[in-house]
Protein backbone atom coordinates (compact mmCIF):
# COMPACT_ATOMS: atom_id res chain seq x y z
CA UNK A 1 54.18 96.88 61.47
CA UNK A 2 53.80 99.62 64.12
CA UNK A 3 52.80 99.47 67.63
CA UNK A 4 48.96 99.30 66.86
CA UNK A 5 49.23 95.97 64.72
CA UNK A 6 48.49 97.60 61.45
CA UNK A 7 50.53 97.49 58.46
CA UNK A 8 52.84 100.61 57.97
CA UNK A 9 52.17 102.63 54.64
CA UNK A 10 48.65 101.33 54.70
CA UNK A 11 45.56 103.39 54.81
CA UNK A 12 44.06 101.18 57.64
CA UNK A 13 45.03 98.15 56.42
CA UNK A 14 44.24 95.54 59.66
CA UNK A 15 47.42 92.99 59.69
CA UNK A 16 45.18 89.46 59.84
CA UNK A 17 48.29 86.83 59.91
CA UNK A 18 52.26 87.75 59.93
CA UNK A 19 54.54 85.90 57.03
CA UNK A 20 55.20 82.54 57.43
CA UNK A 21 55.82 78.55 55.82
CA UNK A 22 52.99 76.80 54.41
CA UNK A 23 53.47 73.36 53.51
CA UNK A 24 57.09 74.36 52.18
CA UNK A 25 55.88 77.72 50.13
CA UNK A 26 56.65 81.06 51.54
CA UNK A 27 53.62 83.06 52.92
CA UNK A 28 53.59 86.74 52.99
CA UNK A 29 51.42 89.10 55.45
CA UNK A 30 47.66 88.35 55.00
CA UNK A 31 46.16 91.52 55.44
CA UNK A 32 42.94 93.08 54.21
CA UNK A 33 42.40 95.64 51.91
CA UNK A 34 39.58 98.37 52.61
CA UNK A 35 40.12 101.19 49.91
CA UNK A 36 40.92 100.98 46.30
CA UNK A 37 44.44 101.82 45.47
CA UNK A 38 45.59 100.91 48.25
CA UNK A 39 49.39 100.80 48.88
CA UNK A 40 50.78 97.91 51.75
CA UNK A 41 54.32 97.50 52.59
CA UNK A 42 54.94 93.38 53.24
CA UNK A 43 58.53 93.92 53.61
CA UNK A 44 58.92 90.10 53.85
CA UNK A 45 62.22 88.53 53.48
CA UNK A 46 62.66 85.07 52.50
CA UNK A 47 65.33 82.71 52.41
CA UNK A 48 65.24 79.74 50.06
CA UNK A 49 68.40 77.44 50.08
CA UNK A 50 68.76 75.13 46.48
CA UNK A 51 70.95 72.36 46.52
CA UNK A 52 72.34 70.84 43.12
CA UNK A 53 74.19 68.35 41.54
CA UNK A 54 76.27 69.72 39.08
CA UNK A 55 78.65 68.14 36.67
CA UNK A 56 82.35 69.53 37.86
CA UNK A 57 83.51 70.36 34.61
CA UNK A 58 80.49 71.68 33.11
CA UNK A 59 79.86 73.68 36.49
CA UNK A 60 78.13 76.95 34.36
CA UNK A 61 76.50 75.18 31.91
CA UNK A 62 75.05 72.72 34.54
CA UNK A 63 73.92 76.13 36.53
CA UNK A 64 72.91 77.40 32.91
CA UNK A 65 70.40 74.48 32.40
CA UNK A 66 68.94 74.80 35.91
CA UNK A 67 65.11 75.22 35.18
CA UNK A 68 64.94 77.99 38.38
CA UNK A 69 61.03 79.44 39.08
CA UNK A 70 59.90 81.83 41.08
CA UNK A 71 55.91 81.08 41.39
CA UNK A 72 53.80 84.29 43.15
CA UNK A 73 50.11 83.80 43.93
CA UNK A 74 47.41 86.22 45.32
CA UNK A 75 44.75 84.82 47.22
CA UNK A 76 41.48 86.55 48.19
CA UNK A 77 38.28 86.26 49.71
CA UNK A 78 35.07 88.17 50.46
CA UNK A 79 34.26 87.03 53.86
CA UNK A 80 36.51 87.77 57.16
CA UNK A 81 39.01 85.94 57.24
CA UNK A 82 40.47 84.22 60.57
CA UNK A 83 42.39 81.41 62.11
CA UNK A 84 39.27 78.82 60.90
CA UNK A 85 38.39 79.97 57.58
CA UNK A 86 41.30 78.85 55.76
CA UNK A 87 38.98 77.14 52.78
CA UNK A 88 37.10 80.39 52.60
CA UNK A 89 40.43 81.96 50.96
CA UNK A 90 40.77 80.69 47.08
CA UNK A 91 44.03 81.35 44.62
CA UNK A 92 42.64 84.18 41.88
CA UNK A 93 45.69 84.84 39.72
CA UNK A 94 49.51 83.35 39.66
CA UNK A 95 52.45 84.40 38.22
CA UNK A 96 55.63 82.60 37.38
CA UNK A 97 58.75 84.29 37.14
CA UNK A 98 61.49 82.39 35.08
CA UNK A 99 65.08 83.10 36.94
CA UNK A 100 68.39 82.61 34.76
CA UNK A 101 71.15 82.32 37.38
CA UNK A 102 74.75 82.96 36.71
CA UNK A 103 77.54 81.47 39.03
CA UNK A 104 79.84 84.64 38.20
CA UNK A 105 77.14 87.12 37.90
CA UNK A 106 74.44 85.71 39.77
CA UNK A 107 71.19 86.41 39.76
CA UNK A 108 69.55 89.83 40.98
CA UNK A 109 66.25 91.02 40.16
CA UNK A 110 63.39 94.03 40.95
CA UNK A 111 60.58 93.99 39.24
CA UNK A 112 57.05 94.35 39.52
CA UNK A 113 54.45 91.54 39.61
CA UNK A 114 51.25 92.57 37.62
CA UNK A 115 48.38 90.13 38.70
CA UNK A 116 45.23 89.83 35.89
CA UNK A 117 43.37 92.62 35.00
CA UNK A 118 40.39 91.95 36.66
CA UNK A 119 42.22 91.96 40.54
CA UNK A 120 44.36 94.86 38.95
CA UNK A 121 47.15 93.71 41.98
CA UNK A 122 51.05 94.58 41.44
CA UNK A 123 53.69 93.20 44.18
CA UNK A 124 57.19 94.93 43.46
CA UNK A 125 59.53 91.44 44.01
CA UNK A 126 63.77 91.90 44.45
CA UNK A 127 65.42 88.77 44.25
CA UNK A 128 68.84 88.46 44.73
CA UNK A 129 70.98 84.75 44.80
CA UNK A 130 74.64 83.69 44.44
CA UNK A 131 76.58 80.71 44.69
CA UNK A 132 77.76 80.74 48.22
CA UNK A 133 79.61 77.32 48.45
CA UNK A 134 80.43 74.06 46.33
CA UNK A 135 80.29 71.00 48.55
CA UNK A 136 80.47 67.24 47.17
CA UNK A 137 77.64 65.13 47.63
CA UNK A 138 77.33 63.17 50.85
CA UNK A 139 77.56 59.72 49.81
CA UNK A 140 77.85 56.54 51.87
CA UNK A 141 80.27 53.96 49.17
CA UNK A 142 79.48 51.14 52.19
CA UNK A 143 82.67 49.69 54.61
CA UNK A 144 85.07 48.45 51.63
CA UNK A 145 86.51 44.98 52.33
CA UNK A 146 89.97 44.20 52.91
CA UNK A 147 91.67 43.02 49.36
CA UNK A 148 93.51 39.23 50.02
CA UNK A 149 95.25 39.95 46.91
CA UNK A 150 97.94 41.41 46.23
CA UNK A 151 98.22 45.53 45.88
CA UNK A 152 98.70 45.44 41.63
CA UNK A 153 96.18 43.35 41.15
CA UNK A 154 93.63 45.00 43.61
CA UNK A 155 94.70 48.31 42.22
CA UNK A 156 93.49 47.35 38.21
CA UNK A 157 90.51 46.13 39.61
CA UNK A 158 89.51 49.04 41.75
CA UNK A 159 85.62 49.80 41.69
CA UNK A 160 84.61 53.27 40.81
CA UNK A 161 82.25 55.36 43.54
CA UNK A 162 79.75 57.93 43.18
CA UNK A 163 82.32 60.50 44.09
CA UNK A 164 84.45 59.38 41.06
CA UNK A 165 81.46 59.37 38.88
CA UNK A 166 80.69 63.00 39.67
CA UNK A 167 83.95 64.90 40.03
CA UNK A 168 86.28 62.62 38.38
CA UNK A 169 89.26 60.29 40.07
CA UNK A 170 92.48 62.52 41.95
């Protein structure tokens, strides 16, 4: 955006709301469009964190099985749109981009976006992810009580946690 609010790389193209979170989903620039083909540079950057469990030995295939979407939506409406006339704004085409992700390759994507054919819209979307950390679950087991028996026998008789259920006993 330059100095006069208006999108750069636009041919007039008035900015109406910057990029922001609604309800949880990722909101680009609303801006309106005056001219056919008409080219707008959003520029928006996103950050989406995904937190898994993952079976420890079957860390790739668990990754491998992870049913990852991307969902894109373009939204329009006739009228002017401001701060009050959020219901004037409908949903007129979505896309849903299926992402296989890798933990040794991950996962990096440009493509374009083709809305329908009647909107004739395109969005150009890069994606990139990778596997940035492995952490074990946060799990409170309880206070454990102190064993009046003696150390063999409380040792046989020891009761397995979450922790040992997901990444297996040391």
């Amino acid at each position: 955006m330059d100095g006069t609010g208006m999108c750069k790389g636009g041919s007039g193209s008035g900015l109406v709301f910057p990029a922001c979170v609604v309800n949880g989903a990722a909101v680009s620039k609303t801006f309106q469009i005056l001219y056919r083909n008409e080219e707008v540079h959003l520029d928006d950057h996103i950050l989406f964190k995904l937190h898994l469990i993952v079976e420890s030995h079957k860390l790739a295939d668990s990754l491998d099985r992870a049913d990852l979407q991307l969902v894109t939506e373009l939204w329009f409406t006739e009228h002017a749109f401001g701060p009050d006339h959020h219901n004037a704004i409908q949903c007129v085409s979505t896309r849903t981009l299926n992402l296989h992700f890798s933990p040794t390759r991950g996962l990096h994507y440009h493509l374009p976006v083709l809305f329908d054919y009647f909107h004739l819209s395109a969005v150009t979307v890069t994606v990139h992810c990778c596997l940035v950390a492995l952490h074990q679950p946060y799990i409170n087991g309880g206070r454990s009580g102190k064993s009046w028996s003696s150390p063999r026998l409380s040792a046989r008789t020891q009761q397995s946690n979450m922790e040992t259920v997901f990444f297996g006993s040391v």
